[in-house]
Protein backbone atom coordinates (compact mmCIF):
# COMPACT_ATOMS: atom_id res chain seq x y z
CA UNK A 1 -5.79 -11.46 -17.23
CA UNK A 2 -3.91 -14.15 -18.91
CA UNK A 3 -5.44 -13.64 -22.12
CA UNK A 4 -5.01 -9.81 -21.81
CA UNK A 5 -0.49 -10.65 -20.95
CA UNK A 6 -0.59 -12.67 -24.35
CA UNK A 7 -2.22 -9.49 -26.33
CA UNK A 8 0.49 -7.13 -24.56
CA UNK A 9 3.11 -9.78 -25.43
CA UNK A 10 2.05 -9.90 -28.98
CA UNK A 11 1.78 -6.26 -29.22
CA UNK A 12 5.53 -5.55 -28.17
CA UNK A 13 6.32 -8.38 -30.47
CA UNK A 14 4.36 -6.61 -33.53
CA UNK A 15 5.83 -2.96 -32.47
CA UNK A 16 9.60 -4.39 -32.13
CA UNK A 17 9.55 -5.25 -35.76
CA UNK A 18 7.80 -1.86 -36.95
CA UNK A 19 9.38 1.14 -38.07
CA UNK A 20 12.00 2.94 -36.13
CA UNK A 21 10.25 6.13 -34.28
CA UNK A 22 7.65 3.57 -33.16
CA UNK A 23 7.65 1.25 -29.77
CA UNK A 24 5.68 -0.56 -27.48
CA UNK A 25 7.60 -1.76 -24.65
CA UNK A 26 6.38 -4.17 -22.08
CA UNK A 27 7.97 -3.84 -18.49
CA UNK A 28 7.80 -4.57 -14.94
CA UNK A 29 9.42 -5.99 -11.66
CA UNK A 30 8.78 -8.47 -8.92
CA UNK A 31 10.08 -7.39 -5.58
CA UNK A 32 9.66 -10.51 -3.00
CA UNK A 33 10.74 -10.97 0.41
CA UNK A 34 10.51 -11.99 3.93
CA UNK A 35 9.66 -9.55 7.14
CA UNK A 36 9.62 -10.06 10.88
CA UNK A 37 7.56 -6.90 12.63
CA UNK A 38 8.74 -7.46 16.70
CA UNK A 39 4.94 -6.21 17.64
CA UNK A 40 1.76 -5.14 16.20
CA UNK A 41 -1.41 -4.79 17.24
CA UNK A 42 -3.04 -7.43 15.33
CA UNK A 43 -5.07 -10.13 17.94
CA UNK A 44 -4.59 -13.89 17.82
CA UNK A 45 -8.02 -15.24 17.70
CA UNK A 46 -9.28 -15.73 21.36
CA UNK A 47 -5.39 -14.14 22.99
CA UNK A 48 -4.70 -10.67 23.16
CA UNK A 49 -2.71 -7.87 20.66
CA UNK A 50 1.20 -7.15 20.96
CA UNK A 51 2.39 -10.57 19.24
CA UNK A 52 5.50 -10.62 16.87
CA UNK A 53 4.90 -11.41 13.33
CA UNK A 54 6.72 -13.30 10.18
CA UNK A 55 5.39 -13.31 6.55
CA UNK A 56 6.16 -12.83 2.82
CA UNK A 57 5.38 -9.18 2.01
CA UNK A 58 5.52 -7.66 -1.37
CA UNK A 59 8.16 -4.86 -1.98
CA UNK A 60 4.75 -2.40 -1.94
CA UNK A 61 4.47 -3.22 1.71
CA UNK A 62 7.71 -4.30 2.86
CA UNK A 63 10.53 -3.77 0.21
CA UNK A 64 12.75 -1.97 -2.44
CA UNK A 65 9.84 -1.40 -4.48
CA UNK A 66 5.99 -2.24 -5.56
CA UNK A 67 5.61 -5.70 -7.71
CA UNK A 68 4.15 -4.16 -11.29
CA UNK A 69 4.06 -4.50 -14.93
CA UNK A 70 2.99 -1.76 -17.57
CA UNK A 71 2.97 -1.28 -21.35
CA UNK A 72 5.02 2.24 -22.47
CA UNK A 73 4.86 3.31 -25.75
CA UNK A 74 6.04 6.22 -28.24
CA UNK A 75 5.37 7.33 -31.59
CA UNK A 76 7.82 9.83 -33.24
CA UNK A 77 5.52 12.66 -34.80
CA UNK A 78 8.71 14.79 -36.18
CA UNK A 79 9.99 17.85 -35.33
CA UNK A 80 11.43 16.84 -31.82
CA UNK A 81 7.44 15.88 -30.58
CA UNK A 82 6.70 12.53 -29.76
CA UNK A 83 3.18 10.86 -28.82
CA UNK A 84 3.44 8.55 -25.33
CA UNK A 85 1.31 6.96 -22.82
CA UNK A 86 2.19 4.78 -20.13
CA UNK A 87 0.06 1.78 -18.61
CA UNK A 88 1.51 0.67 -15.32
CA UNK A 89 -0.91 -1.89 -13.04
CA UNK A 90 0.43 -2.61 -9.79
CA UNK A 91 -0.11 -6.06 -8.04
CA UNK A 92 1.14 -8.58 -5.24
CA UNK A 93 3.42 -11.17 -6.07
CA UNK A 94 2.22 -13.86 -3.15
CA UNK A 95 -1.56 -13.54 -3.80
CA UNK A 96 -1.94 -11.80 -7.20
CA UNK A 97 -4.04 -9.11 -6.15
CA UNK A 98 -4.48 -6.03 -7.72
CA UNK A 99 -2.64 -2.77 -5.74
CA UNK A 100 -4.01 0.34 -5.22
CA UNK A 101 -7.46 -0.63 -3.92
CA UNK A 102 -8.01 -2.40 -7.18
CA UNK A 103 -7.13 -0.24 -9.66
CA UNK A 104 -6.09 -2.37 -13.15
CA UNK A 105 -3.98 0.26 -14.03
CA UNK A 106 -3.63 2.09 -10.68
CA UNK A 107 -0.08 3.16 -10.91
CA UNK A 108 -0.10 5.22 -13.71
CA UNK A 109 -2.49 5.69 -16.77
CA UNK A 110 -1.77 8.49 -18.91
CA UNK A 111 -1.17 10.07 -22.63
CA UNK A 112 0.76 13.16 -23.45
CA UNK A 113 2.72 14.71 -25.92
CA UNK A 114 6.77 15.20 -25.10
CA UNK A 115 8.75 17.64 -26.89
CA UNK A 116 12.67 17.91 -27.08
CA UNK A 117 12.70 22.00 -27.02
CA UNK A 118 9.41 22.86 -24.99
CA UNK A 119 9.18 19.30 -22.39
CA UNK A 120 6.15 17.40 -21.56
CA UNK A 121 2.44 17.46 -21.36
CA UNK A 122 0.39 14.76 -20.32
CA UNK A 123 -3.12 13.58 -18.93
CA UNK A 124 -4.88 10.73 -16.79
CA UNK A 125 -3.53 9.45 -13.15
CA UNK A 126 -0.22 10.18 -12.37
CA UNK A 127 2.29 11.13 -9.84
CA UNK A 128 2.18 14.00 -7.97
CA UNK A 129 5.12 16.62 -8.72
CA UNK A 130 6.78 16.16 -5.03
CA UNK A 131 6.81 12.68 -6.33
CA UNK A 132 8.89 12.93 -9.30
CA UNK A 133 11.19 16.16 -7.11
CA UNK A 134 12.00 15.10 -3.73
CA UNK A 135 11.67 11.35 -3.64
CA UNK A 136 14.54 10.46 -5.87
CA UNK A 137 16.44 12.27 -3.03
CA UNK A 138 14.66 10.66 0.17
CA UNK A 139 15.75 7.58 1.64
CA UNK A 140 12.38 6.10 -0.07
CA UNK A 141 13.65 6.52 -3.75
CA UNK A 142 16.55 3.81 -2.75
CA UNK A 143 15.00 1.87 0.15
CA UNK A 144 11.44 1.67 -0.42
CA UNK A 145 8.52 1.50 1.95
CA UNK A 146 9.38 1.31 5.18
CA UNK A 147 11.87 4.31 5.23
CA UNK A 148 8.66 6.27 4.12
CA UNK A 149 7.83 9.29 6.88
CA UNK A 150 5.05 7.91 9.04
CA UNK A 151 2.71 6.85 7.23
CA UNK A 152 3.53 8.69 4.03
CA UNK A 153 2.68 12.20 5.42
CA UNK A 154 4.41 14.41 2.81
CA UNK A 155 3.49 11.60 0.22
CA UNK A 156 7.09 11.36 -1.08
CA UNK A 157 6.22 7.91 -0.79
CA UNK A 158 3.28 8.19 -3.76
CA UNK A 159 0.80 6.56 -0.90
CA UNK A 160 -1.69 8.79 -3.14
CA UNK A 161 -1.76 8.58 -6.76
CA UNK A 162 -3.87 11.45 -8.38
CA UNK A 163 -6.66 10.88 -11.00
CA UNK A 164 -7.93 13.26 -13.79
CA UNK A 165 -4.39 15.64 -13.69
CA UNK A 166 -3.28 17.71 -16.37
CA UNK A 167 0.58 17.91 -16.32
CA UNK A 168 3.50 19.68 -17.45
CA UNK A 169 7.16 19.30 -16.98
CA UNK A 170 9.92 21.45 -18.67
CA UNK A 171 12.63 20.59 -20.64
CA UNK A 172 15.68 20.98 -18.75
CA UNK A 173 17.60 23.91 -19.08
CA UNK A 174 22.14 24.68 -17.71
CA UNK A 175 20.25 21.78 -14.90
CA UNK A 176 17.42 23.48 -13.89
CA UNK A 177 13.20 22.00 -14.79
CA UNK A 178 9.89 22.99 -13.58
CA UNK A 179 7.21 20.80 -13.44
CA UNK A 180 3.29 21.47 -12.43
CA UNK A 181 -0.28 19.65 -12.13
CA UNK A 182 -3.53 20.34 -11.84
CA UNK A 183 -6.74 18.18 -10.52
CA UNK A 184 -10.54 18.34 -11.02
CA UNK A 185 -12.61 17.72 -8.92
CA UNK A 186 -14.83 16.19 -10.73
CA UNK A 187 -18.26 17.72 -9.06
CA UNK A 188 -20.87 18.83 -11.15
CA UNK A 189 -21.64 23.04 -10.33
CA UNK A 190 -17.85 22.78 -8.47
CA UNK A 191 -15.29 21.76 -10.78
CA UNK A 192 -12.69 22.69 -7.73
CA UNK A 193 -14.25 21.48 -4.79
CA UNK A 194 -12.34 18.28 -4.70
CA UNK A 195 -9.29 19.59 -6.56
CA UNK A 196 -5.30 19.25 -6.34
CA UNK A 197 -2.36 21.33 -8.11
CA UNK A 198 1.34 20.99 -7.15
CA UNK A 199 4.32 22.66 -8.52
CA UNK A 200 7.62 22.95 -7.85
CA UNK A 201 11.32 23.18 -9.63
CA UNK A 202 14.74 21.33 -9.82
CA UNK A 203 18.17 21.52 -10.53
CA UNK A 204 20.44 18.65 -11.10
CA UNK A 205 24.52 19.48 -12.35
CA UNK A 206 27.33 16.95 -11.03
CA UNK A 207 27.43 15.91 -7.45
CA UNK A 208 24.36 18.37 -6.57
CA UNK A 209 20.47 17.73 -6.34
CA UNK A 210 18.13 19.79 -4.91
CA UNK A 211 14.03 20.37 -5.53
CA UNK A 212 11.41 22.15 -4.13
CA UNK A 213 7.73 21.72 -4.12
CA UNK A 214 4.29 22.54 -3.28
CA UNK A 215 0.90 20.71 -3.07
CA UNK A 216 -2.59 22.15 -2.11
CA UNK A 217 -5.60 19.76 -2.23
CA UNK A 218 -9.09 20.53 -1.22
CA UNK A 219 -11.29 18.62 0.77
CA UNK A 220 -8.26 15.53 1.04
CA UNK A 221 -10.26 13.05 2.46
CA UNK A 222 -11.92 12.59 -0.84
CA UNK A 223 -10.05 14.89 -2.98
CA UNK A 224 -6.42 13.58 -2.24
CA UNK A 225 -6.71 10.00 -0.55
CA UNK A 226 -10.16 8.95 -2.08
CA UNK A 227 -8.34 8.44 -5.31
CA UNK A 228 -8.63 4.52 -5.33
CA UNK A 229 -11.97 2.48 -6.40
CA UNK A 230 -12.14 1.12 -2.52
CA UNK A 231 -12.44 4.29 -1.45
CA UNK A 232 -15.49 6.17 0.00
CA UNK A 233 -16.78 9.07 -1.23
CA UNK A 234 -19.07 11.61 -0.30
CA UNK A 235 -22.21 9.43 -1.16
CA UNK A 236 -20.44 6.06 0.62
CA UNK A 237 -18.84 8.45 3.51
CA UNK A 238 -15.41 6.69 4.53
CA UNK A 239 -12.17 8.06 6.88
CA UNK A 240 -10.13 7.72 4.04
CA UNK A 241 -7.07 8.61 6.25
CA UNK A 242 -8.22 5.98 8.65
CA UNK A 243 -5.92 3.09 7.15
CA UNK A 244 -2.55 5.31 6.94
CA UNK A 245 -1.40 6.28 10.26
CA UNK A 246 -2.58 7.33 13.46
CA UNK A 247 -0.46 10.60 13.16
CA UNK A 248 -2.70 12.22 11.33
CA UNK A 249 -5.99 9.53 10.79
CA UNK A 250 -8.11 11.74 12.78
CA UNK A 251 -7.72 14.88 10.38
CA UNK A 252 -10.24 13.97 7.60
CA UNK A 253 -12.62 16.41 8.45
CA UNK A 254 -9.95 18.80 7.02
CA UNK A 255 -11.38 21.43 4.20
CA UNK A 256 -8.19 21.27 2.70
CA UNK A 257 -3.90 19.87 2.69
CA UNK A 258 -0.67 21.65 2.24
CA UNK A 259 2.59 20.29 1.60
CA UNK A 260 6.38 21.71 1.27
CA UNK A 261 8.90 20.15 0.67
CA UNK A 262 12.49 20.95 0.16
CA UNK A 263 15.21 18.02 -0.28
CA UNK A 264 18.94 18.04 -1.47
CA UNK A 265 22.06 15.55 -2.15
CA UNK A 266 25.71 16.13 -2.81
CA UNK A 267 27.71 13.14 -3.74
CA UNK A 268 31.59 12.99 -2.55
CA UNK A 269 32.80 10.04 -4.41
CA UNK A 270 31.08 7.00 -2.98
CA UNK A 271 29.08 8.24 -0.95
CA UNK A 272 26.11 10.59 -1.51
CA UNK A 273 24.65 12.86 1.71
CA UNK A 274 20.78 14.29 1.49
CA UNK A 275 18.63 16.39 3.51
CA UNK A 276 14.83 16.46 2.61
CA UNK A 277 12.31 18.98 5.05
CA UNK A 278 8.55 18.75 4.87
CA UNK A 279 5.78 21.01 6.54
CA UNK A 280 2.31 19.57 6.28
CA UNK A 281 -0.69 21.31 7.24
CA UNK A 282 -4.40 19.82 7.79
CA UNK A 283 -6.49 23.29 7.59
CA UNK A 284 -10.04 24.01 8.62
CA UNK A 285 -10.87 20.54 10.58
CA UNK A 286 -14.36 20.40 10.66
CA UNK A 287 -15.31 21.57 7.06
CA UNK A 288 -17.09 18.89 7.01
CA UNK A 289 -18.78 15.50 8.88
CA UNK A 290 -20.44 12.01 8.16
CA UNK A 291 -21.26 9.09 9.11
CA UNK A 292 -17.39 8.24 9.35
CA UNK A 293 -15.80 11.52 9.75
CA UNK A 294 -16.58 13.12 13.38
CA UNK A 295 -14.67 16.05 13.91
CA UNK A 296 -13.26 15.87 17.77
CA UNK A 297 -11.42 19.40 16.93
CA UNK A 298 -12.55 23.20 17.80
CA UNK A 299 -14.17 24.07 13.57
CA UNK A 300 -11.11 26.48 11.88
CA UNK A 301 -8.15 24.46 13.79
CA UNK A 302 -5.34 23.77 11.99
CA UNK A 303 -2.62 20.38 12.69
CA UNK A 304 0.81 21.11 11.41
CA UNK A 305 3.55 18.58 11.23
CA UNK A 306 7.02 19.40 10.79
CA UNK A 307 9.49 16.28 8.97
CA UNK A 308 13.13 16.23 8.88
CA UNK A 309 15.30 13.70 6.96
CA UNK A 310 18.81 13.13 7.16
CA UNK A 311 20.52 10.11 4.99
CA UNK A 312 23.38 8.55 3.62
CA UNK A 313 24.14 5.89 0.98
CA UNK A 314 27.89 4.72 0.18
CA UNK A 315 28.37 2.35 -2.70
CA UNK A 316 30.91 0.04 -1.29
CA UNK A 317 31.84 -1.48 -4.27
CA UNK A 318 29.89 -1.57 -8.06
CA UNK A 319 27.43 -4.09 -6.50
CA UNK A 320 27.26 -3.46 -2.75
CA UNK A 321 25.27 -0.28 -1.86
CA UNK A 322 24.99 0.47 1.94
CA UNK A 323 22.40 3.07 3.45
CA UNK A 324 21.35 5.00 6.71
CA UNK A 325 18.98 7.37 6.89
CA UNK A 326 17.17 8.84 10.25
CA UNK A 327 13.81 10.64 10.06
CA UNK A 328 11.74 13.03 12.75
CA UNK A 329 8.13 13.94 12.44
CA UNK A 330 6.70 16.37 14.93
CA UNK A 331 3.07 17.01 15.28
CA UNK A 332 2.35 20.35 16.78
CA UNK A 333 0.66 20.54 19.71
CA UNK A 334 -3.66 20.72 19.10
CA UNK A 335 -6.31 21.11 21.78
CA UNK A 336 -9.16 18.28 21.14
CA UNK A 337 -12.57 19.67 22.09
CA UNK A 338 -12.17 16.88 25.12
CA UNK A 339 -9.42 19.26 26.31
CA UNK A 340 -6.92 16.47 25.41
CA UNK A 341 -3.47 17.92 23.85
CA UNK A 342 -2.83 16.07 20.74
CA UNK A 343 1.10 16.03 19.52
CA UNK A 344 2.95 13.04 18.67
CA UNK A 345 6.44 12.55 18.24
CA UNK A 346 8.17 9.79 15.73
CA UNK A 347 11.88 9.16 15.68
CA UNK A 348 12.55 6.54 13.22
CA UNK A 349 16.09 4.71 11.84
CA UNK A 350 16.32 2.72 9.03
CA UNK A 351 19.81 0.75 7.66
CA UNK A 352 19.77 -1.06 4.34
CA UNK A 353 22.48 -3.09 2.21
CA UNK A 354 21.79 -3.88 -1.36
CA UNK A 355 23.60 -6.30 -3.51
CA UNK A 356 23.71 -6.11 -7.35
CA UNK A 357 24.06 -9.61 -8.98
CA UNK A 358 23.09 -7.73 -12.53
CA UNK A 359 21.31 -4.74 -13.83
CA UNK A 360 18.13 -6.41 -13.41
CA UNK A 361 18.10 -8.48 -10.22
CA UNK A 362 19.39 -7.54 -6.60
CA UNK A 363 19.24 -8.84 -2.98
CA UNK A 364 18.49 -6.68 0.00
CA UNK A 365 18.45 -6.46 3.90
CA UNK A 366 16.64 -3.68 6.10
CA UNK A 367 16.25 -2.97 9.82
CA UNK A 368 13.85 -0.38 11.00
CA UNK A 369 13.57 0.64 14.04
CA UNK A 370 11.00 3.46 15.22
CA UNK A 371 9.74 5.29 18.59
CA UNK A 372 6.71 7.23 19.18
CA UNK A 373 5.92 9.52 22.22
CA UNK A 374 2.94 12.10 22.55
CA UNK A 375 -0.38 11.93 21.77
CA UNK A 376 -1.84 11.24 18.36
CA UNK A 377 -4.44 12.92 16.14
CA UNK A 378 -7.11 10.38 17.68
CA UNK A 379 -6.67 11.25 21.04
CA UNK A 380 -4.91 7.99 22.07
CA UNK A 381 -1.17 7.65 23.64
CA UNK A 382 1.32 7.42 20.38
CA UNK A 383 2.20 3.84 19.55
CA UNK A 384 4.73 2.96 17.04
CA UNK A 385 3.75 1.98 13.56
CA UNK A 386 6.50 1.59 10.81
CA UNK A 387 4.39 2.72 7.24
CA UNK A 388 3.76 -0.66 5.77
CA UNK A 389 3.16 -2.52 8.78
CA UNK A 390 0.31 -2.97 11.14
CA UNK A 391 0.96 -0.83 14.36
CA UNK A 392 2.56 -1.85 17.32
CA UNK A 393 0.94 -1.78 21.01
CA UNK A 394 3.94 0.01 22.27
CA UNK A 395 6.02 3.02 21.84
CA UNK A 396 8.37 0.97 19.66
CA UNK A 397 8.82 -1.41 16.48
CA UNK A 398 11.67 -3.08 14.80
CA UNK A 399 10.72 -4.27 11.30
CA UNK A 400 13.51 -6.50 9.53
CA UNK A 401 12.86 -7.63 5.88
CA UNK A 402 15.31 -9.28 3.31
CA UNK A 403 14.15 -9.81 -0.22
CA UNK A 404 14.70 -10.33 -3.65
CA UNK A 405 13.74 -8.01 -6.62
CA UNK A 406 13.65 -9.22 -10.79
CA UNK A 407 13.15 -6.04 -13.55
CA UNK A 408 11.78 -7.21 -16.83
């Protein structure tokens, strides 16, 4: 690792004194803070669950943003058309593990081509298109993490990278781009089978944002969140929903995922107001079983969840930003072959100040506070479970984190 920072280092050094049309430029960010979670459901060796916790968290988990560092580069061809690629490996700050199950390069990892006139093209593991749309507006793109909708459900949050994509995104044209992806599989005889595509469009033009978007992956368990090395696969069966939320955890057997989203802003001086909606639907549960995927639903069912968003930031002055945002998620009600009625309910409200000392480095402060009511896709009473944190043994949480965040 160390040996590998010294090439990079060297590199950028070499490319900042080549020609013009050519860099390599080596990046990154810490994000480090602090976070008290009022319950969760981890169990004190020999005592019982329910027990407050306190302890650094990196801004993947618990703040603005993920800890990372990447290598981007471009090469001037002529013309307008450039050559890029982007190497971005995401990592914890207070243990120096690797992120995304392990992945060296797990946040992104592509090459592409990037045109003036006709936009982009590129290849490898990258962000889905409802990624680069919708969460810019969200309360995520500004407040990280724990504002995500639980557990990530839409994926505005990029829980899921996506390997093996071929994407385009349009130049923009009087405001207005269109972007699009494709997935293999990756399955020999069924090139499809575990495949992903997502579209969708925006338009940016003075105080107004808005984007739409669309995302259908087949078989998700594997096909959408078995896209990190420590996941299972179809040969080393794993619920690969299991560690995101109870919500939706006990959907895997799903043949296939669809996601819409919809999200605007309009600024008014200081302050900017956004609305973001989400339908996400789990279809066919019991396409398939294992060894850790048991279907406990009626084969054809369909769970639909329905996610509202509502937020605010007002910049208070050049360096103090302040933020509210509140966010509903409503499972639709499903009959379990038990007879149980699954159908949970999550209410969540999230406040956030930001201060600016430069550019590069800021200090923050959240408070989250969500409720849960109904019955969850497992079958169990809905507890509470902020995305980033371990779940509480009640109906609520209150999360609290403060932090501080260096760009390099």
């Amino acid at each position: 690792m160390k040996k590998s920072l010294i090439a990079l280092a060297a590199l950028g050094t070499v490319a900042s004194a080549s020609q013009a049309q050519t860099s390599v430029t080596l990046y990154g960010l810490i994000d480090a803070g602090v976070t008290y979670v009022n319950s969760t459901s981890v169990k004190v060796t020999g005592g019982t669950a329910g027990h407050s916790l306190i302890a650094q968290q990196d801004g993947a988990t618990a703040g603005l943003s993920g800890s990372r560092w990447g290598v981007r580069g471009t090469e001037d061809l002529g013309g307008g058309l450039s050559a890029i690629f982007v190497l971005e490996n995401g990592f914890s700050y207070n243990t120096g593990a690797l992120g995304q199950g392990g992945d060296f390069f797990g946040r992104q990892a592509f090459v592409g081509l990037s045109s003036t006139q006709y936009g982009t093209f590129t290849l490898g593991r990258q962000y889905d298109t409802g990624v680069d749309l919708i969460q810019p507006i969200a309360a995520y793109g500004t407040w990280g993490n724990l504002t995500a909708h639980a557990g990530d459900i839409d994926n505005i949050g990029n829980l899921n990278r996506v390997n093996n994509t071929f994407k385009y995104t349009s130049a923009t044209y009087s405001g207005f781009k269109v972007t699009g992806m494709y997935s293999l599989g990756g399955i020999a005889g069924d090139s499809s089978r575990n495949g992903l595509m997502s579209f969708g469009a925006g338009y940016s033009n003075g105080p107004i944002n808005a984007a739409a978007n669309y995302l259908f992956a087949k078989n998700p368990n594997y096909g959408f969140f078995g896209m990190n090395p420590n996941a299972g696969t179809t040969s080393a069966p794993a619920n690969n929903f299991g560690s995101s939320h109870l919500a939706y955890s006990g959907f895997s057997t799903a043949g296939s995922e669809q996601i819409i989203d919809v999200a605007g802003n309009y600024a008014i001086g200081p302050a900017t107001l956004g609305l973001v909606y989400s339908n996400i639907k789990f279809f066919n549960l019991g396409s398939f079983t294992d060894s850790a995927n048991t279907n406990k639903f009626a084969n054809g069912d369909t769970a639909t969840f329905n996610d509202v968003e509502a937020n605010i930031k007002y910049a208070l002055t050049p360096s103090v930003l302040l933020g509210f945002s509140y966010n509903y998620t409503k499972g639709q009600s499903i009959t379990m072959l038990n007879g149980t009625q699954t159908g949970a309910t999550y209410n969540q409200f999230n406040l956030g100040v930001d201060y600016l000392f430069s550019k590069r480095t800021d200090v923050y402060l959240l408070g989250i506070y969500q409720h849960a009511s109904g019955i969850d896709s497992t079958g169990k009473q809905a507890v509470a479970s902020i995305t980033g944190e371990t779940q509480s043994t009640t109906p609520n949480q209150v999360a609290i984190t403060t932090g501080l965040r260096v760009r390099f």
